[in-house]
PDB file of N, CA and C in Angstrom:
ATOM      1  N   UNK A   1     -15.968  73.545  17.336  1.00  0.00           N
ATOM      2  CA  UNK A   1     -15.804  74.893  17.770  1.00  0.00           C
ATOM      3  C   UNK A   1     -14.741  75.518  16.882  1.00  0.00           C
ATOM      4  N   UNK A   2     -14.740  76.585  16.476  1.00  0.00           N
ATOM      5  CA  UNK A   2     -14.050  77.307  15.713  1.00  0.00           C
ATOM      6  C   UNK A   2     -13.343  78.647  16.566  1.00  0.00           C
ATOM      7  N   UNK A   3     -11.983  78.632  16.658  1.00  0.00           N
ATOM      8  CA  UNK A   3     -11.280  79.364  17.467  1.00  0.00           C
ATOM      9  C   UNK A   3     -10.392  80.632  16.516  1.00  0.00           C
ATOM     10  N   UNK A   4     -10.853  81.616  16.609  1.00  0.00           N
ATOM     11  CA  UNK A   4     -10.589  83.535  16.007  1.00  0.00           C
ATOM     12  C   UNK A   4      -9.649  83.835  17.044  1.00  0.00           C
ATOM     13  N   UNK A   5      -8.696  84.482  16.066  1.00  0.00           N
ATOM     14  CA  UNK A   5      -8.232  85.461  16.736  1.00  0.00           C
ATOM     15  C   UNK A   5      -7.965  86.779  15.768  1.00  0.00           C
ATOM     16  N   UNK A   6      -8.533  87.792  16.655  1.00  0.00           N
ATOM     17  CA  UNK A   6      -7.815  89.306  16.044  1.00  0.00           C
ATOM     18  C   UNK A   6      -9.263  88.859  14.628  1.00  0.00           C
ATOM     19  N   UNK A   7     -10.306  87.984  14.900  1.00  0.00           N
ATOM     20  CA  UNK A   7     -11.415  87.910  13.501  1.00  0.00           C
ATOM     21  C   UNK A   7     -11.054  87.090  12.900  1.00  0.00           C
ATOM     22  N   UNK A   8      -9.741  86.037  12.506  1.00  0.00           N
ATOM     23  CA  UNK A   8      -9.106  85.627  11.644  1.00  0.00           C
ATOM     24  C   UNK A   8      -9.458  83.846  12.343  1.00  0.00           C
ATOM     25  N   UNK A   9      -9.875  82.749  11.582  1.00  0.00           N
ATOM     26  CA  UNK A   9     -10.122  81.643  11.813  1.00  0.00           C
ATOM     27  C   UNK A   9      -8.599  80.914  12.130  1.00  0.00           C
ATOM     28  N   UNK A  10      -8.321  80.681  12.846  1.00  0.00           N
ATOM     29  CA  UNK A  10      -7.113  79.955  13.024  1.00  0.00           C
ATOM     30  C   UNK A  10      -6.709  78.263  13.240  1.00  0.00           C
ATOM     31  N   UNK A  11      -8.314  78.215  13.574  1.00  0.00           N
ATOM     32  CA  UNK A  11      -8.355  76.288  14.298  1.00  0.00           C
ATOM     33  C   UNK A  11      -9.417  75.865  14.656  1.00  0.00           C
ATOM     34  N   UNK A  12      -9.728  74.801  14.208  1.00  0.00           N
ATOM     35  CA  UNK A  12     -10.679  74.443  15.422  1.00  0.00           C
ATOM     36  C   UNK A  12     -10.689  73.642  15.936  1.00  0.00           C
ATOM     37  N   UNK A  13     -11.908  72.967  17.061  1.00  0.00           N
ATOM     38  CA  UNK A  13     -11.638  72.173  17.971  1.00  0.00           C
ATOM     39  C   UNK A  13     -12.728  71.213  18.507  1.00  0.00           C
ATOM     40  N   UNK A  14     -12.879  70.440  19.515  1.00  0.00           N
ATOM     41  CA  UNK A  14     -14.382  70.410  20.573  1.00  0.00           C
ATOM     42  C   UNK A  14     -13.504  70.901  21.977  1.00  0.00           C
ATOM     43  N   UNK A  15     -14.824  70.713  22.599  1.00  0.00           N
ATOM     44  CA  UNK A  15     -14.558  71.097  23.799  1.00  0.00           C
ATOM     45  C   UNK A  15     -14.938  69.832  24.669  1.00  0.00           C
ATOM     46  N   UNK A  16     -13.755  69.824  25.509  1.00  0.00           N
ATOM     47  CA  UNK A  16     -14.119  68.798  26.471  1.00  0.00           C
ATOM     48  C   UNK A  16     -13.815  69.201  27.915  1.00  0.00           C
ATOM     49  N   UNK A  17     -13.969  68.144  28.865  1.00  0.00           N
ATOM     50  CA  UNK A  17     -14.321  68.325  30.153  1.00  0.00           C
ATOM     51  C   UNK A  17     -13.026  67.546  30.825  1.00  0.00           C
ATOM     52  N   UNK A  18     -12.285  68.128  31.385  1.00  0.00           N
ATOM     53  CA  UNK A  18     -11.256  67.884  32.677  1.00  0.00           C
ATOM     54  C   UNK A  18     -11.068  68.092  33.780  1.00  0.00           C
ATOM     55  N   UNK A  19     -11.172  67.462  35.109  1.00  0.00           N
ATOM     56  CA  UNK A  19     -11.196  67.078  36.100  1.00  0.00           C
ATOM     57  C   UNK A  19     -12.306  68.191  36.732  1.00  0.00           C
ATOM     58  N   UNK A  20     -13.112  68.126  36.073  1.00  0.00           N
ATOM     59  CA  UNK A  20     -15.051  69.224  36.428  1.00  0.00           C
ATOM     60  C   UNK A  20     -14.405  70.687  35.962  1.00  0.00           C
ATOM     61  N   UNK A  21     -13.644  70.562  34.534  1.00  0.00           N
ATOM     62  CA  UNK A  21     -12.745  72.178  33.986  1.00  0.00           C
ATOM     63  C   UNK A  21     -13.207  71.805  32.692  1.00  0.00           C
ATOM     64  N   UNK A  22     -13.678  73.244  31.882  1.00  0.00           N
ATOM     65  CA  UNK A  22     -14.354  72.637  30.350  1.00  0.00           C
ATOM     66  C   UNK A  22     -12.349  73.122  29.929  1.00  0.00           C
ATOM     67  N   UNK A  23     -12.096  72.986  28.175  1.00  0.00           N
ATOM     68  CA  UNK A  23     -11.162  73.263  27.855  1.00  0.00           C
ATOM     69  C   UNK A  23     -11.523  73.056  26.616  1.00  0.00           C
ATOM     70  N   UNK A  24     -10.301  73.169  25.507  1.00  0.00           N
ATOM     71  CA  UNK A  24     -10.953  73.009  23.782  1.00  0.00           C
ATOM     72  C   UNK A  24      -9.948  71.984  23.094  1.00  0.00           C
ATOM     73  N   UNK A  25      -9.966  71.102  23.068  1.00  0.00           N
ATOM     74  CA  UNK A  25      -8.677  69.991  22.242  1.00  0.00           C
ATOM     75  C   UNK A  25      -8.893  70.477  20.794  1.00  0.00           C
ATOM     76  N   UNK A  26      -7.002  70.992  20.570  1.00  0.00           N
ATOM     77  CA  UNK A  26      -7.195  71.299  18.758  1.00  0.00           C
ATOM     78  C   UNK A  26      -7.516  70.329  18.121  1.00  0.00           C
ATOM     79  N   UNK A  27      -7.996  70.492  17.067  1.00  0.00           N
ATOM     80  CA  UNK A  27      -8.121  69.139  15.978  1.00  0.00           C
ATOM     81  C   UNK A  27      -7.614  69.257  14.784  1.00  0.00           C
ATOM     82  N   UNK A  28      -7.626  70.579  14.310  1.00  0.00           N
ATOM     83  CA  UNK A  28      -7.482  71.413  13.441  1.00  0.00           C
ATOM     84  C   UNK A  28      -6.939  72.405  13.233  1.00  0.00           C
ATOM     85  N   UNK A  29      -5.188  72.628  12.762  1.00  0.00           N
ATOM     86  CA  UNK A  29      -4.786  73.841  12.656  1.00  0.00           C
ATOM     87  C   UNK A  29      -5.055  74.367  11.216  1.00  0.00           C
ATOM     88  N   UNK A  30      -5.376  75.767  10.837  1.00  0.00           N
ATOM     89  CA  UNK A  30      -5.668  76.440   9.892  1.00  0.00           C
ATOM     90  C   UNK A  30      -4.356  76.545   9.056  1.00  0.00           C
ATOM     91  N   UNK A  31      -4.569  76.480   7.761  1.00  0.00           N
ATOM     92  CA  UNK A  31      -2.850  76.637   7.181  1.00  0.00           C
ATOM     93  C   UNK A  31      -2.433  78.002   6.732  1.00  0.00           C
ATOM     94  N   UNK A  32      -1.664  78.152   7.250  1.00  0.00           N
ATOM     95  CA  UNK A  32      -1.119  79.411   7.384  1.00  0.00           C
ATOM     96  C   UNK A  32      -1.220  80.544   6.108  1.00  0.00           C
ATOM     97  N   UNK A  33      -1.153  79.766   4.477  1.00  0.00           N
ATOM     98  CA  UNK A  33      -1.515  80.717   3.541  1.00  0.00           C
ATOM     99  C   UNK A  33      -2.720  80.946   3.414  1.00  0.00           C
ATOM    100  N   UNK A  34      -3.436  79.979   4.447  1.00  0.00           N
ATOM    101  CA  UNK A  34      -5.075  80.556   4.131  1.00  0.00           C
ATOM    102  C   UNK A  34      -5.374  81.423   5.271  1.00  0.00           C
ATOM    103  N   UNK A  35      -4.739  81.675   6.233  1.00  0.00           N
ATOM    104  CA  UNK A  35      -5.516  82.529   7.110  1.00  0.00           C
ATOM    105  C   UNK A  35      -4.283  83.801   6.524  1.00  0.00           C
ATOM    106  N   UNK A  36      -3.365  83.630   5.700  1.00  0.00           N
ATOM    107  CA  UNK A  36      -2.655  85.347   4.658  1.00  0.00           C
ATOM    108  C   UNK A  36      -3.854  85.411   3.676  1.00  0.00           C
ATOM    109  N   UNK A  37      -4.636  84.488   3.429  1.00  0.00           N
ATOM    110  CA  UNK A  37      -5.509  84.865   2.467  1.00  0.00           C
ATOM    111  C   UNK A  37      -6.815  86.288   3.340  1.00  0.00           C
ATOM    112  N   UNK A  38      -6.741  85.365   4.140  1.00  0.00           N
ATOM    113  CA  UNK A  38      -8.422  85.360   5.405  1.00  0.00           C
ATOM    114  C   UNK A  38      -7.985  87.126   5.313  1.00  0.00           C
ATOM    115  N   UNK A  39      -6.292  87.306   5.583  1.00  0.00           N
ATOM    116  CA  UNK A  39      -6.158  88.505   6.284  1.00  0.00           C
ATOM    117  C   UNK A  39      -6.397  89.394   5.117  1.00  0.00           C
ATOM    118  N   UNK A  40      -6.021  88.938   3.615  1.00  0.00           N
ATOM    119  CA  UNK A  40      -5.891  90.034   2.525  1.00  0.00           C
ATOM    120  C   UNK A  40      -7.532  90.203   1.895  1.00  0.00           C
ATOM    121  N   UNK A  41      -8.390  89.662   2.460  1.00  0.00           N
ATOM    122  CA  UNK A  41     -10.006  89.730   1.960  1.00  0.00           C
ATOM    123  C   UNK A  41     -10.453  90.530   3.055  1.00  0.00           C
ATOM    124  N   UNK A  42      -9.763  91.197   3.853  1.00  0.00           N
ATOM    125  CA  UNK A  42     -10.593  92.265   4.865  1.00  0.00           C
ATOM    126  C   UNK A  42     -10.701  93.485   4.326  1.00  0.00           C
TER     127      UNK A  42
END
């Protein structure tokens, strides 16, 4: 799963299941000069 904010890729994740509650475990944080990149290609 791939988690946006404000359009901008920030992380991603899966989603899993807690106590019958879905939720998203990060796996993946985005590095920070690439989502200054993400922001200067809009």
């Amino acid at each position: 799963m791939e988690i946006f904010i404000n359009g901008l890729l920030i992380a991603r994740g899966e989603v899993v299941v807690v106590n019958e509650r879905f939720g998203i475990r990060v796996t993946d944080v985005i590095d920070p000069m690439e989502i200054i990149r993400q922001k200067a290609m809009e």
